[in-house]
N, C-alpha and C. Protein backbone atom coordinates (compact mmCIF):
# COMPACT_ATOMS: atom_id res chain seq x y z
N UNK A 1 -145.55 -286.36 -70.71
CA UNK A 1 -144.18 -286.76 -70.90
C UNK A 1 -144.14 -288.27 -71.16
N UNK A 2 -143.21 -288.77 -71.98
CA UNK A 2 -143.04 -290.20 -72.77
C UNK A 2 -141.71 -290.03 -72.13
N UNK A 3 -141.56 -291.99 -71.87
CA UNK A 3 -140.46 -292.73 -71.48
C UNK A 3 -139.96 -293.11 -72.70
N UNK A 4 -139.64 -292.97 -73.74
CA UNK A 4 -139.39 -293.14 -75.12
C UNK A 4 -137.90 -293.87 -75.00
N UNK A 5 -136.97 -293.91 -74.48
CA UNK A 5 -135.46 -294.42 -74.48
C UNK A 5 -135.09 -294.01 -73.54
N UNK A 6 -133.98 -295.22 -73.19
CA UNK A 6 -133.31 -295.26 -71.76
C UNK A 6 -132.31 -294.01 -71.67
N UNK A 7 -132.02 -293.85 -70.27
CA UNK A 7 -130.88 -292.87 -70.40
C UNK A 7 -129.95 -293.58 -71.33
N UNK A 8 -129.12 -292.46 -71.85
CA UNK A 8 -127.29 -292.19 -72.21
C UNK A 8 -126.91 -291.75 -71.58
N UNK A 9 -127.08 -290.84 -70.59
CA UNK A 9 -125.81 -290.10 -69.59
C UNK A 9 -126.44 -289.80 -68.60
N UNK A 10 -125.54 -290.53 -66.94
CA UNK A 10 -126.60 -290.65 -66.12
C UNK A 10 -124.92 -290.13 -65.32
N UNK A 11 -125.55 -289.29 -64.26
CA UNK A 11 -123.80 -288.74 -63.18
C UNK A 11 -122.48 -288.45 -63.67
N UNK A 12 -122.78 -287.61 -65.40
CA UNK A 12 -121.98 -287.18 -66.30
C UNK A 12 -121.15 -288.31 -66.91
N UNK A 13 -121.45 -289.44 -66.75
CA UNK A 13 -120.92 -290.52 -67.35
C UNK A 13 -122.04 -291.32 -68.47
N UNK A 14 -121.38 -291.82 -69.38
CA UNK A 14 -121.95 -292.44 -70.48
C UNK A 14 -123.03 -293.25 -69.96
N UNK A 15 -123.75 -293.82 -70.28
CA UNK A 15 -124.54 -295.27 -69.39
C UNK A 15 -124.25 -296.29 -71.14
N UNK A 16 -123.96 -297.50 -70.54
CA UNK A 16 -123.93 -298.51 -71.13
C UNK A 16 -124.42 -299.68 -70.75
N UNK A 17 -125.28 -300.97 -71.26
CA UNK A 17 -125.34 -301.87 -70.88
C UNK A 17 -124.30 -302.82 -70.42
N UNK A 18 -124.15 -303.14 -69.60
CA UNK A 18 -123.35 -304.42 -69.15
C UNK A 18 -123.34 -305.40 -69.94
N UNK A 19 -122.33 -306.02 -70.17
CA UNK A 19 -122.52 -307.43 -71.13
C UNK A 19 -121.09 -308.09 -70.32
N UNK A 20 -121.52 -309.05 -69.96
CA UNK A 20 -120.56 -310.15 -69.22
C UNK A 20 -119.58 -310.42 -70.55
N UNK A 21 -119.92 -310.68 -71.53
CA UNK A 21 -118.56 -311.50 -72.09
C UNK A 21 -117.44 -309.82 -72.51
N UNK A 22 -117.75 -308.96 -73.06
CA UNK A 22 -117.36 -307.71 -72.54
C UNK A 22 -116.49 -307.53 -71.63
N UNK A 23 -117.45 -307.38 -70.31
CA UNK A 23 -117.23 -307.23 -69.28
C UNK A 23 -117.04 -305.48 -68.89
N UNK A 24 -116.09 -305.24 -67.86
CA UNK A 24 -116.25 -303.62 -67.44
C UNK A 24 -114.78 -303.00 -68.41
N UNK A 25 -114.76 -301.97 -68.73
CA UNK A 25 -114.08 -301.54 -69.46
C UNK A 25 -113.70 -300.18 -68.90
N UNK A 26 -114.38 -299.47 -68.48
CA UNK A 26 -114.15 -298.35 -68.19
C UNK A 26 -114.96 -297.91 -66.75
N UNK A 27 -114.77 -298.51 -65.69
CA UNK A 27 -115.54 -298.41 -64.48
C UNK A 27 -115.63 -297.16 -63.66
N UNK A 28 -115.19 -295.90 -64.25
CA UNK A 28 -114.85 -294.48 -63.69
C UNK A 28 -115.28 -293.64 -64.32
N UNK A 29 -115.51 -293.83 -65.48
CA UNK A 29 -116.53 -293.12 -66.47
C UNK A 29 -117.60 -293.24 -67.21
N UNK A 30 -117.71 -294.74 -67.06
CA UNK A 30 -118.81 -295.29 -67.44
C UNK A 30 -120.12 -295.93 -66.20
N UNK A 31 -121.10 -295.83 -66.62
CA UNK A 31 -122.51 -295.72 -65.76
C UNK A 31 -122.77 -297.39 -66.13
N UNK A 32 -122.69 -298.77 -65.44
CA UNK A 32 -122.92 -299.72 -66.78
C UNK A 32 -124.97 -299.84 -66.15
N UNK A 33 -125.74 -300.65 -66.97
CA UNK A 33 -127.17 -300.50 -66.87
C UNK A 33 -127.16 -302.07 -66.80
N UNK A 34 -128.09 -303.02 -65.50
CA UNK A 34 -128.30 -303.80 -65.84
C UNK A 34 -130.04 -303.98 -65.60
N UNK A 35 -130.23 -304.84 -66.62
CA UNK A 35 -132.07 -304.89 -66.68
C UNK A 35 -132.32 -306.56 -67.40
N UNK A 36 -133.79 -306.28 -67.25
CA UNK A 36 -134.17 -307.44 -67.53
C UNK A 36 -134.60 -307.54 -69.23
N UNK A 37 -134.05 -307.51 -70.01
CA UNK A 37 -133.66 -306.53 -71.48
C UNK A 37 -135.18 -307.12 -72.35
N UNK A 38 -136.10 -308.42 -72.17
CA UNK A 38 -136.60 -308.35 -73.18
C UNK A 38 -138.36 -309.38 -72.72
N UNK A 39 -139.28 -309.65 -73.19
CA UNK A 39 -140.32 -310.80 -72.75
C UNK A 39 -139.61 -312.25 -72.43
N UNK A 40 -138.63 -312.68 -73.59
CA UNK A 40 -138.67 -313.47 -73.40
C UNK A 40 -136.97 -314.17 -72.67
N UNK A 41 -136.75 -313.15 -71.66
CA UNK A 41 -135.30 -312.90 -70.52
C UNK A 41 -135.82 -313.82 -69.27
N UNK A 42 -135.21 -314.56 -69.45
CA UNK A 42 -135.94 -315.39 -67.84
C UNK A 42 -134.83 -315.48 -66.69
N UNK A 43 -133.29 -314.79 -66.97
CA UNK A 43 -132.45 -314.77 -65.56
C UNK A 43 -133.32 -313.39 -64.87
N UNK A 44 -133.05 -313.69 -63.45
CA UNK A 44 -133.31 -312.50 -62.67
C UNK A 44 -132.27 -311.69 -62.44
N UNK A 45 -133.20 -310.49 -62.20
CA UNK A 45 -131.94 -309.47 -62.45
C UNK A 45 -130.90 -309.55 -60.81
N UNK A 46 -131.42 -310.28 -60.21
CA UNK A 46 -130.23 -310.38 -58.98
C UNK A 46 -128.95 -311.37 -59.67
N UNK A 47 -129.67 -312.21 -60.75
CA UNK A 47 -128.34 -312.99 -60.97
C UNK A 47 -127.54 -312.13 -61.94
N UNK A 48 -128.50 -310.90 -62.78
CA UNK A 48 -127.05 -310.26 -63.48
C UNK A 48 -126.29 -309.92 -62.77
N UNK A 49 -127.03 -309.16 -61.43
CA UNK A 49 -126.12 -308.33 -60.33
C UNK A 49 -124.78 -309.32 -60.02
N UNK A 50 -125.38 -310.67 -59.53
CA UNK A 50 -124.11 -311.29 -59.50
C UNK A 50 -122.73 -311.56 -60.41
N UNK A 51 -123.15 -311.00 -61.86
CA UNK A 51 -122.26 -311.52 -62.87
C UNK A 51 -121.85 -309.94 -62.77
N UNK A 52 -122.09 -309.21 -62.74
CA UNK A 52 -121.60 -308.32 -62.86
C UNK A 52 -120.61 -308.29 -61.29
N UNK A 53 -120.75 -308.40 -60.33
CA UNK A 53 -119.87 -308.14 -59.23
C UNK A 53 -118.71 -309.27 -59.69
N UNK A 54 -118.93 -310.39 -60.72
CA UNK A 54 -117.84 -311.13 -60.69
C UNK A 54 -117.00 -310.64 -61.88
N UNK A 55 -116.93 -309.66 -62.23
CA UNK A 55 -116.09 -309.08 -63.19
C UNK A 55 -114.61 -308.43 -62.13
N UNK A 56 -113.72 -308.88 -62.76
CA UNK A 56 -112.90 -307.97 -61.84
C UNK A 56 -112.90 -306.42 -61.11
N UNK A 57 -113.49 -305.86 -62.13
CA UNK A 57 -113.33 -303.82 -62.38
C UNK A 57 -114.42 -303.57 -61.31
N UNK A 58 -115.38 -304.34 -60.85
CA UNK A 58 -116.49 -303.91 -60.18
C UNK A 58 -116.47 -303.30 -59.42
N UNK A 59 -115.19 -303.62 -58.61
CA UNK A 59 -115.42 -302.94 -57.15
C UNK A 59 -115.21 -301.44 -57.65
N UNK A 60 -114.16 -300.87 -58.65
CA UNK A 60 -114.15 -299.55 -59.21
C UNK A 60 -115.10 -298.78 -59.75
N UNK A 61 -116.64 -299.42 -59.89
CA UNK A 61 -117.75 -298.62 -60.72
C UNK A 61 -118.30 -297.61 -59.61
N UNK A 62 -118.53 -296.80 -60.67
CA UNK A 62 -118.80 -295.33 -59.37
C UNK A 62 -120.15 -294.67 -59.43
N UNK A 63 -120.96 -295.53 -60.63
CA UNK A 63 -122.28 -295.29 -60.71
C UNK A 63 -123.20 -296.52 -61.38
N UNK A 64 -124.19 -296.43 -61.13
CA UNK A 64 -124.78 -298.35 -62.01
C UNK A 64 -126.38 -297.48 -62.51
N UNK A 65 -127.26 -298.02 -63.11
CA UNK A 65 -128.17 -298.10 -63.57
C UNK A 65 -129.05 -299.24 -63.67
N UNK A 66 -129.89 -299.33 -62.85
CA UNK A 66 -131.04 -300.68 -63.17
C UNK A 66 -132.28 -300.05 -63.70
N UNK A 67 -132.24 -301.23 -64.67
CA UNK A 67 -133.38 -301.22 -65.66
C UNK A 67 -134.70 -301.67 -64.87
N UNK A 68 -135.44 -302.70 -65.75
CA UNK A 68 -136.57 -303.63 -65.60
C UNK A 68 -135.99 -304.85 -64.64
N UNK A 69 -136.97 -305.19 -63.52
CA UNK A 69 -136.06 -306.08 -62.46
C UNK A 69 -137.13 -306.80 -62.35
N UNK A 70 -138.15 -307.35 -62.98
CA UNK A 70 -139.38 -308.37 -63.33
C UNK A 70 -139.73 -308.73 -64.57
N UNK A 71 -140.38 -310.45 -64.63
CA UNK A 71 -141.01 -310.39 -66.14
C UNK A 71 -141.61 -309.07 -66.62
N UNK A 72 -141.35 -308.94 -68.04
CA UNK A 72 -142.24 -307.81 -68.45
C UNK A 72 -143.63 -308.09 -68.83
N UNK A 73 -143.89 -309.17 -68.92
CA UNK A 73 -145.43 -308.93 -68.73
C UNK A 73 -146.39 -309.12 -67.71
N UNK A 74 -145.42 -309.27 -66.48
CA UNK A 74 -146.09 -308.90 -65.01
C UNK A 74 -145.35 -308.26 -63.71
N UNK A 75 -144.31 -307.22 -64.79
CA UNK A 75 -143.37 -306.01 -63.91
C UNK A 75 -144.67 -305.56 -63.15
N UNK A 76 -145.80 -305.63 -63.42
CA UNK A 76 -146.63 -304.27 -62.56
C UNK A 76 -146.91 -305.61 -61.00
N UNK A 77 -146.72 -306.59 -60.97
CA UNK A 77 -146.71 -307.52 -60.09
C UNK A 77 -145.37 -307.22 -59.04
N UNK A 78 -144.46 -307.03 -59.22
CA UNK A 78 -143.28 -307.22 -58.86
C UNK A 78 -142.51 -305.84 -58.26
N UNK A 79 -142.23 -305.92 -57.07
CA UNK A 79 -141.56 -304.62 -56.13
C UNK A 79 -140.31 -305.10 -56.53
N UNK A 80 -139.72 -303.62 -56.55
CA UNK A 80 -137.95 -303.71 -56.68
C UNK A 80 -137.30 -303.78 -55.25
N UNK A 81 -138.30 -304.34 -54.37
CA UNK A 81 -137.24 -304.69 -52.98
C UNK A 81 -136.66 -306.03 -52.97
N UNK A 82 -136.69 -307.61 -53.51
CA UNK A 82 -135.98 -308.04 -53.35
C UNK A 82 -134.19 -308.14 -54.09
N UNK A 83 -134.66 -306.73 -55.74
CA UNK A 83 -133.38 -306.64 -56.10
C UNK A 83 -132.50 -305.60 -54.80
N UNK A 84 -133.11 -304.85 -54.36
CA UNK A 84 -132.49 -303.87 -53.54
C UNK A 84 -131.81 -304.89 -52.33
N UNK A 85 -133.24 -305.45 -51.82
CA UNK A 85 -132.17 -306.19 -50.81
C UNK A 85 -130.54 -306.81 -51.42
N UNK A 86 -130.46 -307.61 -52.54
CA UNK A 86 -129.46 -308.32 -52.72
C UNK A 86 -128.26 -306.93 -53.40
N UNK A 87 -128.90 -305.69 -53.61
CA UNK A 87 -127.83 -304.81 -54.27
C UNK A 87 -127.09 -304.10 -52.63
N UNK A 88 -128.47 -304.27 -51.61
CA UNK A 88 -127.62 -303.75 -50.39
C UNK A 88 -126.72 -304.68 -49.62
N UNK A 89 -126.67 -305.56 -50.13
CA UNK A 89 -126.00 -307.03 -49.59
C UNK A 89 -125.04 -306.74 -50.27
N UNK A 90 -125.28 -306.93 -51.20
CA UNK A 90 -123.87 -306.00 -52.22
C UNK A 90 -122.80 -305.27 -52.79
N UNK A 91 -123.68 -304.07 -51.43
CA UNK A 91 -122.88 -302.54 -51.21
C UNK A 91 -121.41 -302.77 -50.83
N UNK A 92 -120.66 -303.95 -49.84
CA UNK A 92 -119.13 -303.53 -49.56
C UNK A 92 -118.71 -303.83 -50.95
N UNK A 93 -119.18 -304.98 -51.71
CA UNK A 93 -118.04 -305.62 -52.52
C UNK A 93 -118.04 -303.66 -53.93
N UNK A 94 -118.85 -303.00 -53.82
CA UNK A 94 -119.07 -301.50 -54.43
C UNK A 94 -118.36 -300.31 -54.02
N UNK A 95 -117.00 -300.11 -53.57
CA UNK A 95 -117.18 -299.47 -52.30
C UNK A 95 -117.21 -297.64 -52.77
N UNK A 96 -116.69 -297.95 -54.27
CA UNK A 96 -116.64 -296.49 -54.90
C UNK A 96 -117.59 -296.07 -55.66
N UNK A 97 -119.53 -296.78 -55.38
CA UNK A 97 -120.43 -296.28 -55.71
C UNK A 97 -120.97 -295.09 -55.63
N UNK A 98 -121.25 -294.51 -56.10
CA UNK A 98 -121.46 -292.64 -55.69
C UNK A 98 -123.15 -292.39 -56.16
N UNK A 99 -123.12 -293.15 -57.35
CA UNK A 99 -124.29 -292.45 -58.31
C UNK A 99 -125.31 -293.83 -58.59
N UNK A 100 -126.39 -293.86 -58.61
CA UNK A 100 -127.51 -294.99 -58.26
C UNK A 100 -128.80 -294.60 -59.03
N UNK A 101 -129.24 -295.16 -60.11
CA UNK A 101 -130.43 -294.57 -60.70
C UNK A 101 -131.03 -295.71 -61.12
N UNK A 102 -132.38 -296.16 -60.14
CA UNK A 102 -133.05 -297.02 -59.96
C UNK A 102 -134.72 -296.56 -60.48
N UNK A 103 -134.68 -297.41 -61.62
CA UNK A 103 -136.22 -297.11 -62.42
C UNK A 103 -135.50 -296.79 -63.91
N UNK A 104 -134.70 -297.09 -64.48
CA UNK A 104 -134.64 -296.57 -66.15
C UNK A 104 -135.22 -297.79 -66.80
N UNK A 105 -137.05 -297.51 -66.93
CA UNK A 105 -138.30 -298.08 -67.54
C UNK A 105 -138.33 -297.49 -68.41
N UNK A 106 -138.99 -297.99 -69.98
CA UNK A 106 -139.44 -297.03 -70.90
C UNK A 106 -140.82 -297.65 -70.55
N UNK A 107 -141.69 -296.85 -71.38
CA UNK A 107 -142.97 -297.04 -71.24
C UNK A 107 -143.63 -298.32 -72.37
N UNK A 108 -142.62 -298.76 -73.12
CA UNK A 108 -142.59 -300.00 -73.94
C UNK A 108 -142.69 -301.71 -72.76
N UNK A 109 -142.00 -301.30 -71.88
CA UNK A 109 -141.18 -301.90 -70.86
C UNK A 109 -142.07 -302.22 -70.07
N UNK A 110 -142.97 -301.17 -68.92
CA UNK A 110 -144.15 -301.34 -67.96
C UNK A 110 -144.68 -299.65 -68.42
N UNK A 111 -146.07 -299.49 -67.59
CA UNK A 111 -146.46 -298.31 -67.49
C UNK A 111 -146.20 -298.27 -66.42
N UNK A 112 -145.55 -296.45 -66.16
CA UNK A 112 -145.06 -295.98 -65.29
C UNK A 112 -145.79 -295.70 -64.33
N UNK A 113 -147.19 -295.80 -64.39
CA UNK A 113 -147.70 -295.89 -62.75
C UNK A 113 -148.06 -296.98 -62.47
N UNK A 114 -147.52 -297.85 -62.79
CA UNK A 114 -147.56 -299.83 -62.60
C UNK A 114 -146.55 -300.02 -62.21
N UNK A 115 -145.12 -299.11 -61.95
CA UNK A 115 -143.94 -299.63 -61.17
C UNK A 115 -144.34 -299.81 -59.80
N UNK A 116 -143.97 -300.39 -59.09
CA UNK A 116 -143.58 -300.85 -57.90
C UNK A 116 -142.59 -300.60 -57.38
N UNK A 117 -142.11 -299.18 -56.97
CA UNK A 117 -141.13 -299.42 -56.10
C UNK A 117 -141.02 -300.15 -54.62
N UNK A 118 -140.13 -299.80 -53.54
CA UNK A 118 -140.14 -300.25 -52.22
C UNK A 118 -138.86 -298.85 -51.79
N UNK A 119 -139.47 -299.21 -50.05
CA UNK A 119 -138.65 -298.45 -49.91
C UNK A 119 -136.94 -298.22 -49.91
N UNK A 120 -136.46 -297.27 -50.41
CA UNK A 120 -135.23 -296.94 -51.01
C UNK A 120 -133.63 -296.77 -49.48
């Protein structure tokens, strides 16, 4: 099995990338995805987390998607526990989160037995 492309529909809702100037549009039906999108992306993905909680609609999103949460050319270095810590720090300002899908890697991205999770 190939990681070939990210989800589109993740907890019967669309998945879309987040884009701050955007912003949230549809926080009840839409899944938004934030990741670390490319080699040469140097914010961390805790600071998208933050731009994204500063959107007004946030507290209404009812499902999220994280991508890549390390450089990509040393994701296989990097555990997804210090994004978790700051997404569980996170959790009141969320309060109508329901749906959580942590790991949407393609295999372009890291190899999938080079993720690093932590515990969940």
């Amino acid at each position: 099995m190939t990681f070939n492309d990210h989800i589109d529909v993740f907890a019967g809702k669309s998945v879309f990338n987040f884009d701050e100037n955007s912003g949230i549009k549809d926080p009840e039906n839409t899944a938004y995805r934030i990741s670390i999108d490319d080699y040469d992306d140097q914010d961390p993905l805790e600071e998208r987390l933050v731009r994204l909680l500063a959107d007004p609609a946030s507290d209404q999103l009812t499902a999220l998607v994280i991508g890549v949460w390390g450089p990509w050319e040393e994701l296989y270095e990097y555990s997804s526990g210090p994004f978790l810590e700051a997404l569980v720090t996170a959790a009141p300002q969320l309060p109508h989160l329901t749906a959580l899908f942590l790991g949407d890697i393609i295999y372009e991205e890291n190899e999938v037995s080079w993720i690093i999770q932590t515990d969940v």
